[in-house]
N, C-alpha and C. Protein backbone atom coordinates (compact mmCIF):
# COMPACT_ATOMS: atom_id res chain seq x y z
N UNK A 1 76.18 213.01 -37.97
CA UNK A 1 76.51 213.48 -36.63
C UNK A 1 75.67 212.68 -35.64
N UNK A 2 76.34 212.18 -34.91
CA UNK A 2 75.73 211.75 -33.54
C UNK A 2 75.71 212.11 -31.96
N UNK A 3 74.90 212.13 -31.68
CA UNK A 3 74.85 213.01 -30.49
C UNK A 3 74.06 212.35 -29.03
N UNK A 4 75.23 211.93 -27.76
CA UNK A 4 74.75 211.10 -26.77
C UNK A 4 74.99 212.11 -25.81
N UNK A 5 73.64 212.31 -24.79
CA UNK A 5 73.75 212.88 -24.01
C UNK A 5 73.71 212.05 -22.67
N UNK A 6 73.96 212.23 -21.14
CA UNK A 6 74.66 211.24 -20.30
C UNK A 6 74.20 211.99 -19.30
N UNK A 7 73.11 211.18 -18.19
CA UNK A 7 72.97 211.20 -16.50
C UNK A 7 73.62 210.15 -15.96
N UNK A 8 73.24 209.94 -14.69
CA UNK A 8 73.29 209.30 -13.72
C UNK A 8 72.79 207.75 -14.06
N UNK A 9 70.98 207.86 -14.15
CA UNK A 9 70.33 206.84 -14.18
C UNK A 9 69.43 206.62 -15.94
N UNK A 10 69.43 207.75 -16.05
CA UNK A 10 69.26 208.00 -17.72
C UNK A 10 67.56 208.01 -17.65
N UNK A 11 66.66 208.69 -16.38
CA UNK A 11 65.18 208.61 -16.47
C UNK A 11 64.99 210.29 -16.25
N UNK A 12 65.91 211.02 -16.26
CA UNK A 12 65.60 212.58 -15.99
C UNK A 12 66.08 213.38 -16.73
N UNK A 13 67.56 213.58 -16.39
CA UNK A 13 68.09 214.82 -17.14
C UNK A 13 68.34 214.56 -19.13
N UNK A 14 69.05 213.54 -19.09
CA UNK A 14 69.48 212.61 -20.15
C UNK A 14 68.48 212.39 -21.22
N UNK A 15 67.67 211.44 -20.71
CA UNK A 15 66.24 211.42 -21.72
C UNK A 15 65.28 212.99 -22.62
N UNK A 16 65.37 213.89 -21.06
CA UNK A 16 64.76 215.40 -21.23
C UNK A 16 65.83 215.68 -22.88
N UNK A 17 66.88 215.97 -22.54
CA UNK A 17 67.65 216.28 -23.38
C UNK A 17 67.62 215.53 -24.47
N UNK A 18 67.95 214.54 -24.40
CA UNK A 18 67.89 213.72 -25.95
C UNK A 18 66.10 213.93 -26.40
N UNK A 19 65.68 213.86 -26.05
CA UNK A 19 64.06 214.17 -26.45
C UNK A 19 63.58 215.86 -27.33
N UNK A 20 64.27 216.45 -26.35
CA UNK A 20 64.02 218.09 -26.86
C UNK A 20 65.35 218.11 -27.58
N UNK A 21 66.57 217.44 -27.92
CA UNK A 21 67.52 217.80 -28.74
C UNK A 21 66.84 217.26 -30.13
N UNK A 22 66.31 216.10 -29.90
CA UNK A 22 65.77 215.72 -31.38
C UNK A 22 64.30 215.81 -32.33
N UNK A 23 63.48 216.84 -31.04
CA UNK A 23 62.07 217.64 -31.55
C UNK A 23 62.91 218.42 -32.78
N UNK A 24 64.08 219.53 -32.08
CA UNK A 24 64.41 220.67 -32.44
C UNK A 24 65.05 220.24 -33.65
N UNK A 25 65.64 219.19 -33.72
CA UNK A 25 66.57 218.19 -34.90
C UNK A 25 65.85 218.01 -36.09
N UNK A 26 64.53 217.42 -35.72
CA UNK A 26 63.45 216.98 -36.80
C UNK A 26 62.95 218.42 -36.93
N UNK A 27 62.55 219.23 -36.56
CA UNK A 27 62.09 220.48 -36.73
C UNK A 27 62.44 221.28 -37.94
N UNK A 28 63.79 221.09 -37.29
CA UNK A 28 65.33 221.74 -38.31
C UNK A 28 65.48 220.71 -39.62
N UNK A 29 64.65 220.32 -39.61
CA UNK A 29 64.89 219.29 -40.85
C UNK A 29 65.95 218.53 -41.70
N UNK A 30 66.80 217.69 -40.01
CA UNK A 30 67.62 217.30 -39.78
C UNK A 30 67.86 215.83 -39.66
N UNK A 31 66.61 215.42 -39.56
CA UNK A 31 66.33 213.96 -38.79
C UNK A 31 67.48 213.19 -39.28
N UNK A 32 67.24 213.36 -40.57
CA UNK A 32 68.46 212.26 -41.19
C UNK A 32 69.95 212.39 -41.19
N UNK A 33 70.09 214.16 -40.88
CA UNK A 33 71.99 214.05 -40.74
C UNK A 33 71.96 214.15 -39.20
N UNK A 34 71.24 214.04 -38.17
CA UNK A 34 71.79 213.57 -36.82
C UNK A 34 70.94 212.48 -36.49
N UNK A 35 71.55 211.88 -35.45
CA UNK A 35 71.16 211.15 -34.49
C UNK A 35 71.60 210.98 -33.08
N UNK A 36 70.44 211.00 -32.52
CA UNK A 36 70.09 211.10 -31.15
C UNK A 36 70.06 210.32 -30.04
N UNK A 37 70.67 210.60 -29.09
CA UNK A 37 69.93 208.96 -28.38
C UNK A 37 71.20 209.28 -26.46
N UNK A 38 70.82 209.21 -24.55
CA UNK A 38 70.88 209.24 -24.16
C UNK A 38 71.17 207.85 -23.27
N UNK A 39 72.20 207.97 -22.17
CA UNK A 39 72.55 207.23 -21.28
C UNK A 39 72.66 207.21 -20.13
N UNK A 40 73.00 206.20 -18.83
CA UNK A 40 73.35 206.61 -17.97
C UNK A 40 74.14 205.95 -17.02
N UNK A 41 75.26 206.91 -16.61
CA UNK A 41 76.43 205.61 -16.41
C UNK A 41 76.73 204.60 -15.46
N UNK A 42 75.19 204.34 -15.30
CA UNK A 42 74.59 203.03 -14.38
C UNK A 42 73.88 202.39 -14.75
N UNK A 43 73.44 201.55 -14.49
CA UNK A 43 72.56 200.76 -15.29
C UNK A 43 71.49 200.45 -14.19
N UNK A 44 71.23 200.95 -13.12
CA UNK A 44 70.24 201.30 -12.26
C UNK A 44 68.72 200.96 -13.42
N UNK A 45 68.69 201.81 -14.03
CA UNK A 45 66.82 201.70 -14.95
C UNK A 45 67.11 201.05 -15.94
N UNK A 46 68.04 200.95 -16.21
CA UNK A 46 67.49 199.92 -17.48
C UNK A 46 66.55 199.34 -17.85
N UNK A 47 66.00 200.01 -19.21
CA UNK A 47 64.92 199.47 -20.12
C UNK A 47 62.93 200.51 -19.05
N UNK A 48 63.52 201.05 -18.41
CA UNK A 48 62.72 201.87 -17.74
C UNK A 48 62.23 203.16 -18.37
N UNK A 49 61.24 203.41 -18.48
CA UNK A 49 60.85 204.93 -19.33
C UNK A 49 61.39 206.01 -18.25
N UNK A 50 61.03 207.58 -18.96
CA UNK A 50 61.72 208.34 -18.31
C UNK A 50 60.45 208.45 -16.89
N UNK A 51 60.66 209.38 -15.72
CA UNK A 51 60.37 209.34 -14.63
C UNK A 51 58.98 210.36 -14.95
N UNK A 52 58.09 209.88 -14.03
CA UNK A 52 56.63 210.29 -14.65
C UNK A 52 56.63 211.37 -14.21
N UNK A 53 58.02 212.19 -13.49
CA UNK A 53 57.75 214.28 -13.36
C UNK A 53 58.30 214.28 -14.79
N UNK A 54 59.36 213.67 -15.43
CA UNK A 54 59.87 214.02 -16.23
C UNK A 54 59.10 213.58 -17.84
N UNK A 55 58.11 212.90 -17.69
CA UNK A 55 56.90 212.56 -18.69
C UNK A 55 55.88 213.86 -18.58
N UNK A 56 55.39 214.49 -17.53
CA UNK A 56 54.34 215.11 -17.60
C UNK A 56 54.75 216.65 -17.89
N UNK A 57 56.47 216.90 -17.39
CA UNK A 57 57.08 218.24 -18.30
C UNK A 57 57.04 217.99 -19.67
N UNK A 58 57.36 216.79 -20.25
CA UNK A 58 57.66 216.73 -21.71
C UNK A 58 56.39 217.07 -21.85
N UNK A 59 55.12 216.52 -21.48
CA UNK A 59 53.80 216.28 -22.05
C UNK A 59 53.23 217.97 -22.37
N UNK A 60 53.71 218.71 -21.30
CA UNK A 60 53.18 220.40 -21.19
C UNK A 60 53.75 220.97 -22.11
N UNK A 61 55.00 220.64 -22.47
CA UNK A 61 55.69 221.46 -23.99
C UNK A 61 55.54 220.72 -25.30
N UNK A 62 54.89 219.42 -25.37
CA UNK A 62 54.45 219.11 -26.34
C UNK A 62 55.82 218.03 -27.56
N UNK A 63 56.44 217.94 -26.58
CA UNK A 63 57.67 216.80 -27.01
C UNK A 63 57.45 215.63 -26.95
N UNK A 64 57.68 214.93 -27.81
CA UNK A 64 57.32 213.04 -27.33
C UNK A 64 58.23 212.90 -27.04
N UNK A 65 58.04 211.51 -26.04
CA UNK A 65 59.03 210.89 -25.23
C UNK A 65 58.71 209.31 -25.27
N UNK A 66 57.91 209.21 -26.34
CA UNK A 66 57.74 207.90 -26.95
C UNK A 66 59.04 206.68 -27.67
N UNK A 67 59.03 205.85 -27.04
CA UNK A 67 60.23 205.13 -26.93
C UNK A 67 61.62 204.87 -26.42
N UNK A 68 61.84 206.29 -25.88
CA UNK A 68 63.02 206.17 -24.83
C UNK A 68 62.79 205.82 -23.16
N UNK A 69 63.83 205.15 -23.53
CA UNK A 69 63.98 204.05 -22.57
C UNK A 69 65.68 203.98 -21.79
N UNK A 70 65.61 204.31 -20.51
CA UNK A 70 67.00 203.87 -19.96
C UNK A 70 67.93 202.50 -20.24
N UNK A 71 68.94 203.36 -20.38
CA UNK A 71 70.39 202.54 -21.04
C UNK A 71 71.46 202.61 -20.36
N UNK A 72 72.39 202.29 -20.12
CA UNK A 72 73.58 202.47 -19.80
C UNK A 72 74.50 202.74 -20.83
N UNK A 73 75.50 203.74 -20.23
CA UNK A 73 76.41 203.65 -20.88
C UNK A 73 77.08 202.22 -21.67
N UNK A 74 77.97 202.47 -23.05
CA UNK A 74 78.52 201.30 -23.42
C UNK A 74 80.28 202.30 -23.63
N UNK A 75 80.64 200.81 -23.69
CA UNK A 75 82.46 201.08 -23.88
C UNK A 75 81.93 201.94 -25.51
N UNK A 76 81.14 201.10 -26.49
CA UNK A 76 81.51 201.30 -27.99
C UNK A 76 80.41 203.05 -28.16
N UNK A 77 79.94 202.96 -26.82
CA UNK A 77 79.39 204.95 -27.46
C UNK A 77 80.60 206.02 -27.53
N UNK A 78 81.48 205.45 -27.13
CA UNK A 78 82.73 206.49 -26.81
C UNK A 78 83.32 206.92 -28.70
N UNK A 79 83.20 205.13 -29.30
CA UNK A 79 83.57 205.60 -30.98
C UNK A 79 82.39 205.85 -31.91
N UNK A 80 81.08 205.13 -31.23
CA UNK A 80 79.86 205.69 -31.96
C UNK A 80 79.31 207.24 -32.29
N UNK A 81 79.67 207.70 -31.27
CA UNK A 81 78.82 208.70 -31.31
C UNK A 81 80.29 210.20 -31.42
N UNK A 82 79.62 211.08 -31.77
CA UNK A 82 80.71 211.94 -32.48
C UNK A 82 80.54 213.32 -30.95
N UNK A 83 79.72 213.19 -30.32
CA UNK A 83 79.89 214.55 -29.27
C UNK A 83 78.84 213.98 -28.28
N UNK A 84 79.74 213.57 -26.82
CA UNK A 84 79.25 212.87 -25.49
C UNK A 84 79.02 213.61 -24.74
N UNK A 85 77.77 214.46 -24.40
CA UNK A 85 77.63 215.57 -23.58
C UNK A 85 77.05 215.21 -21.90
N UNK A 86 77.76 215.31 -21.16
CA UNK A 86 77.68 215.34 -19.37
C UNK A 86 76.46 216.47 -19.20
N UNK A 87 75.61 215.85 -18.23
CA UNK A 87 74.89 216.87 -17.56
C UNK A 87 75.88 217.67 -16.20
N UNK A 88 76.15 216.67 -15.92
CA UNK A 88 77.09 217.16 -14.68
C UNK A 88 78.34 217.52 -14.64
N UNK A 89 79.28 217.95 -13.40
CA UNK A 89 80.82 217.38 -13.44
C UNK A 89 80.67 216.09 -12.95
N UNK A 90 80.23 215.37 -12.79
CA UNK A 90 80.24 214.17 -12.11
C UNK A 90 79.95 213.60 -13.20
N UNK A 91 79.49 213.41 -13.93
CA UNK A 91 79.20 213.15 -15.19
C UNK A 91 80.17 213.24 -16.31
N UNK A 92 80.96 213.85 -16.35
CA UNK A 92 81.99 214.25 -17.35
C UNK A 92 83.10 214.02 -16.68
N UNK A 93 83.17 214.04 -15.53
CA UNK A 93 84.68 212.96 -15.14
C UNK A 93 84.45 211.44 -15.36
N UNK A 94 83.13 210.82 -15.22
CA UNK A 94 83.33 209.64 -15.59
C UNK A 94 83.54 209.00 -17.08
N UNK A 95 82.77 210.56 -17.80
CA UNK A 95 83.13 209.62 -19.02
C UNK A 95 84.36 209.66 -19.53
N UNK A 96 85.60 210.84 -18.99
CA UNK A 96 86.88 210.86 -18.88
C UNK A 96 87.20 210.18 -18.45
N UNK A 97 87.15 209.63 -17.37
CA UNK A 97 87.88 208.28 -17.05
C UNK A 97 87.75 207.29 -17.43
N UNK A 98 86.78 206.71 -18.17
CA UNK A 98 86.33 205.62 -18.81
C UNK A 98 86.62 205.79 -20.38
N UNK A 99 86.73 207.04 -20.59
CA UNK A 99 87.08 207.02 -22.16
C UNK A 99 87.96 206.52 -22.82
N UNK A 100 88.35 205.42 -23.91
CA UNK A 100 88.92 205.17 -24.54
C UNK A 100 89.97 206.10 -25.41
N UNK A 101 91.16 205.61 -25.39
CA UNK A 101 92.51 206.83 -26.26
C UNK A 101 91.89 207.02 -27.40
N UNK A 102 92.07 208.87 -27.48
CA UNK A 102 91.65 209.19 -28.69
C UNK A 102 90.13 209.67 -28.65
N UNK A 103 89.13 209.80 -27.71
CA UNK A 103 88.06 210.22 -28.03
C UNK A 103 87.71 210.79 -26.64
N UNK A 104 88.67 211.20 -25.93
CA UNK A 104 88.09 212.39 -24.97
C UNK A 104 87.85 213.74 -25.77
N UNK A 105 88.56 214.32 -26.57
CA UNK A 105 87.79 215.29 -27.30
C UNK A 105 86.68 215.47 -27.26
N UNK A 106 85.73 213.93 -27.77
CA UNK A 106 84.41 214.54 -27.71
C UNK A 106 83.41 214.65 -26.96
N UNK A 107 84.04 214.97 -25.71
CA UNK A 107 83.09 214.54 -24.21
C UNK A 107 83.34 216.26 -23.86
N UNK A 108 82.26 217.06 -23.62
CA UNK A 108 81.91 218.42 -23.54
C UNK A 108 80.66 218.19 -21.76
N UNK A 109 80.51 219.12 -21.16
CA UNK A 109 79.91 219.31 -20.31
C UNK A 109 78.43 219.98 -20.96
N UNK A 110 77.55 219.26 -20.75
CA UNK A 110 76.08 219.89 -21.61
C UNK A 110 76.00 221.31 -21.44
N UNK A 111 76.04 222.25 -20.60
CA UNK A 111 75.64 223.20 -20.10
C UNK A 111 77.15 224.21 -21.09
N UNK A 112 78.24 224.01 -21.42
CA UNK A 112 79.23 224.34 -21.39
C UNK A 112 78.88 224.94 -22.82
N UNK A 113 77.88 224.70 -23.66
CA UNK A 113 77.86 225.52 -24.53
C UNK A 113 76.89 227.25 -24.40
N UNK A 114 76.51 227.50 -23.27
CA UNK A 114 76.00 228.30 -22.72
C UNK A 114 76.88 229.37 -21.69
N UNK A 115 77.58 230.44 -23.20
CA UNK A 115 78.58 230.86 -22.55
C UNK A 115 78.54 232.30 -21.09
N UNK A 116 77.49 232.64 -21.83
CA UNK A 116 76.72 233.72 -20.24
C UNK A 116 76.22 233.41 -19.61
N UNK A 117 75.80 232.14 -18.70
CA UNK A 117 75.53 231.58 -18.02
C UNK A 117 76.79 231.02 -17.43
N UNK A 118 76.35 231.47 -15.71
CA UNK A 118 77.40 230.97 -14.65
C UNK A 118 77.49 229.78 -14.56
N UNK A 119 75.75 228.85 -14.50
CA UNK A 119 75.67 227.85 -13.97
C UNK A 119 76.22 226.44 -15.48
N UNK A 120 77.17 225.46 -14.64
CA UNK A 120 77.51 224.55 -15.24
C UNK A 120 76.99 222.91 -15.13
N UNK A 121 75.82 222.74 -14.43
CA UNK A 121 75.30 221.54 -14.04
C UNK A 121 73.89 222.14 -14.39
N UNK A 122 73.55 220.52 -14.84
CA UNK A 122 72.18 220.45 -14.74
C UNK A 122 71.87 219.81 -13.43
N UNK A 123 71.18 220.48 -13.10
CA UNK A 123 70.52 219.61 -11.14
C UNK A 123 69.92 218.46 -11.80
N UNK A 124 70.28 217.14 -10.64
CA UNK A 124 69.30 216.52 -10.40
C UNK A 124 67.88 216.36 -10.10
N UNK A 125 66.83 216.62 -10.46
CA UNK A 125 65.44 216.69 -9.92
C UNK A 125 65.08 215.11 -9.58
N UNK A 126 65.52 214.10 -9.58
CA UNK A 126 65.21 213.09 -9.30
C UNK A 126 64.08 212.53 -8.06
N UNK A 127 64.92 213.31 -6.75
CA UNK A 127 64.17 213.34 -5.60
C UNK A 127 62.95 214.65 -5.13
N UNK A 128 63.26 215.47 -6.55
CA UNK A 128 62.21 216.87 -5.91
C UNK A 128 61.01 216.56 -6.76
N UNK A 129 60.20 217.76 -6.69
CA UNK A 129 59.04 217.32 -7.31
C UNK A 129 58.83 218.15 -8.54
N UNK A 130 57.62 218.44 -9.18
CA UNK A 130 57.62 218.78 -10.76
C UNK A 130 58.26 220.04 -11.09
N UNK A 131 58.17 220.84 -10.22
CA UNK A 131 58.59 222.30 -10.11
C UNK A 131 60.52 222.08 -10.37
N UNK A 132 61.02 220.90 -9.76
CA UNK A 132 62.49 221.18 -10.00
C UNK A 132 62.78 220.35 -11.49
N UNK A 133 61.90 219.72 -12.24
CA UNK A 133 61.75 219.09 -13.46
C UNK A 133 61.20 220.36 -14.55
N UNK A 134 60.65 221.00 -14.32
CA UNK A 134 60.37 222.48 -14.74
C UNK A 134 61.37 223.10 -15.14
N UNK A 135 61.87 223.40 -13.71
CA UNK A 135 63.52 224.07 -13.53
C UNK A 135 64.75 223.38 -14.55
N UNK A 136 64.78 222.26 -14.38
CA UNK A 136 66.17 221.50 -15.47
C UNK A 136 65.20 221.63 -16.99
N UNK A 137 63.85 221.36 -16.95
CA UNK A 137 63.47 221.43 -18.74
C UNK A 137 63.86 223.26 -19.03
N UNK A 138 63.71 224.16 -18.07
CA UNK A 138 64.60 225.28 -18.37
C UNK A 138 65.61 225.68 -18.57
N UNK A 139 66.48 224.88 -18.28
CA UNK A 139 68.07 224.55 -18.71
C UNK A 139 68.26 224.00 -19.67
N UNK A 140 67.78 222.65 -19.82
CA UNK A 140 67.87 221.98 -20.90
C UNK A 140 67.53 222.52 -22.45
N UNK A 141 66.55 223.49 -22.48
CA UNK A 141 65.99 223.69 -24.06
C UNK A 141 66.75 224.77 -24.44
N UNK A 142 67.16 225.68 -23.40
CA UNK A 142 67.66 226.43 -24.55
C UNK A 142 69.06 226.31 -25.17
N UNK A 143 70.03 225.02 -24.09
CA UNK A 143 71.51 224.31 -24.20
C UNK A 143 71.16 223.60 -25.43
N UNK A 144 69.81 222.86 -25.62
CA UNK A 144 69.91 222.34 -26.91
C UNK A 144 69.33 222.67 -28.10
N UNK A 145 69.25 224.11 -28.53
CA UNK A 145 69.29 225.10 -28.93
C UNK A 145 70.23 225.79 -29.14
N UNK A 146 70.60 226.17 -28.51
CA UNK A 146 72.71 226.18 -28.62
C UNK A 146 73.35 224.97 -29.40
N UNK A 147 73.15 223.98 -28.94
CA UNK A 147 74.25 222.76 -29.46
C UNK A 147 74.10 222.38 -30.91
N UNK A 148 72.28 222.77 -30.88
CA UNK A 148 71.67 222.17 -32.38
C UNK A 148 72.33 223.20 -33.20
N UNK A 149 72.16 224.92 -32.68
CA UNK A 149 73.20 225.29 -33.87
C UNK A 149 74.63 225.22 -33.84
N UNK A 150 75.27 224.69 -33.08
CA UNK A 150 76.65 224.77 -33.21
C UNK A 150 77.16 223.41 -33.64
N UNK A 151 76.24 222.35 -34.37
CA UNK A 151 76.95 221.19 -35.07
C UNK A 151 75.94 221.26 -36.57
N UNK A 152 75.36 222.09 -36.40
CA UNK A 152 74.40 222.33 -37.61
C UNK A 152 75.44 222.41 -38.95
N UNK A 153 76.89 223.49 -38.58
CA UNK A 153 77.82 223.23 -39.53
C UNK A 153 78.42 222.36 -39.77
N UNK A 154 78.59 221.00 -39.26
CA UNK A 154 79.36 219.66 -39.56
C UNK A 154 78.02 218.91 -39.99
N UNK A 155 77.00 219.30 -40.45
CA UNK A 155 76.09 218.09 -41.12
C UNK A 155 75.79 218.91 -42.62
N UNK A 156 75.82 219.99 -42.72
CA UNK A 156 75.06 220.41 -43.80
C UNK A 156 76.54 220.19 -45.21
């Protein structure tokens, strides 16, 4: 199972997520039937670490964020990877529109597995300060917590 999660610029929401999706992965003693890994459907940072509010949240919960690095989206993540998760709607229309026949199926809205919960976006914290990087790592962990068990049955 492979699993790409998708911002904007790929130094905030994207990274957070692929980082705490694959603590919880290796945790779950999984490492080897998933893989992990985040984009963003600009190529704005490329090869840029994640954003130093979004280094010093990881650092307080105790997640590494050692080696990820902003990417852009590619045409070939659309057949690589088996479930393309949007932080945003803005986010998930692009990878609909850009998706190749045959693999919109696996493009889901991140938040969308969080079914009592109103809210469907992860905010941008890009321009706020640590407190709204706080706020999305509060969104983020427990969606990937959700997701980790709901593909847990297609690896085992």
């Amino acid at each position: 199972m492979q699993v790409l999660f998708v911002c904007t610029g790929n130094i905030c929401r994207s990274p957070t997520a692929e980082a705490v999706f694959r603590d919880k992965v290796v945790k779950a003693g999984l490492g080897d039937a998933i893989t992990v890994d985040s984009a963003g459907t600009t190529d704005w940072h490329t090869g840029e670490q994640p954003s130093p509010h979004a280094q010093t949240t990881m650092r307080k919960y105790g997640i590494d964020f050692s080696g990820v690095r902003a990417r852009p989206l590619q045409a070939s993540d659309y057949i690589d990877f088996d479930l393309l998760l949007a932080m945003d709607e803005g986010h998930y229309k692009h990878l609909i529109a850009h998706a190749p026949e045959g693999t919109k199926d696996k493009i889901r809205l991140f938040l969308a597995v969080m079914d009592q919960d109103e809210r469907t976006e992860v905010p941008d914290p890009y321009y706020g300060g640590i407190e709204d990087y706080e706020f999305t790592f509060g969104l983020i962990e427990p969606a990937c917590e959700a997701w980790l068990e709901k593909v847990k049955p297609a690896v085992r």
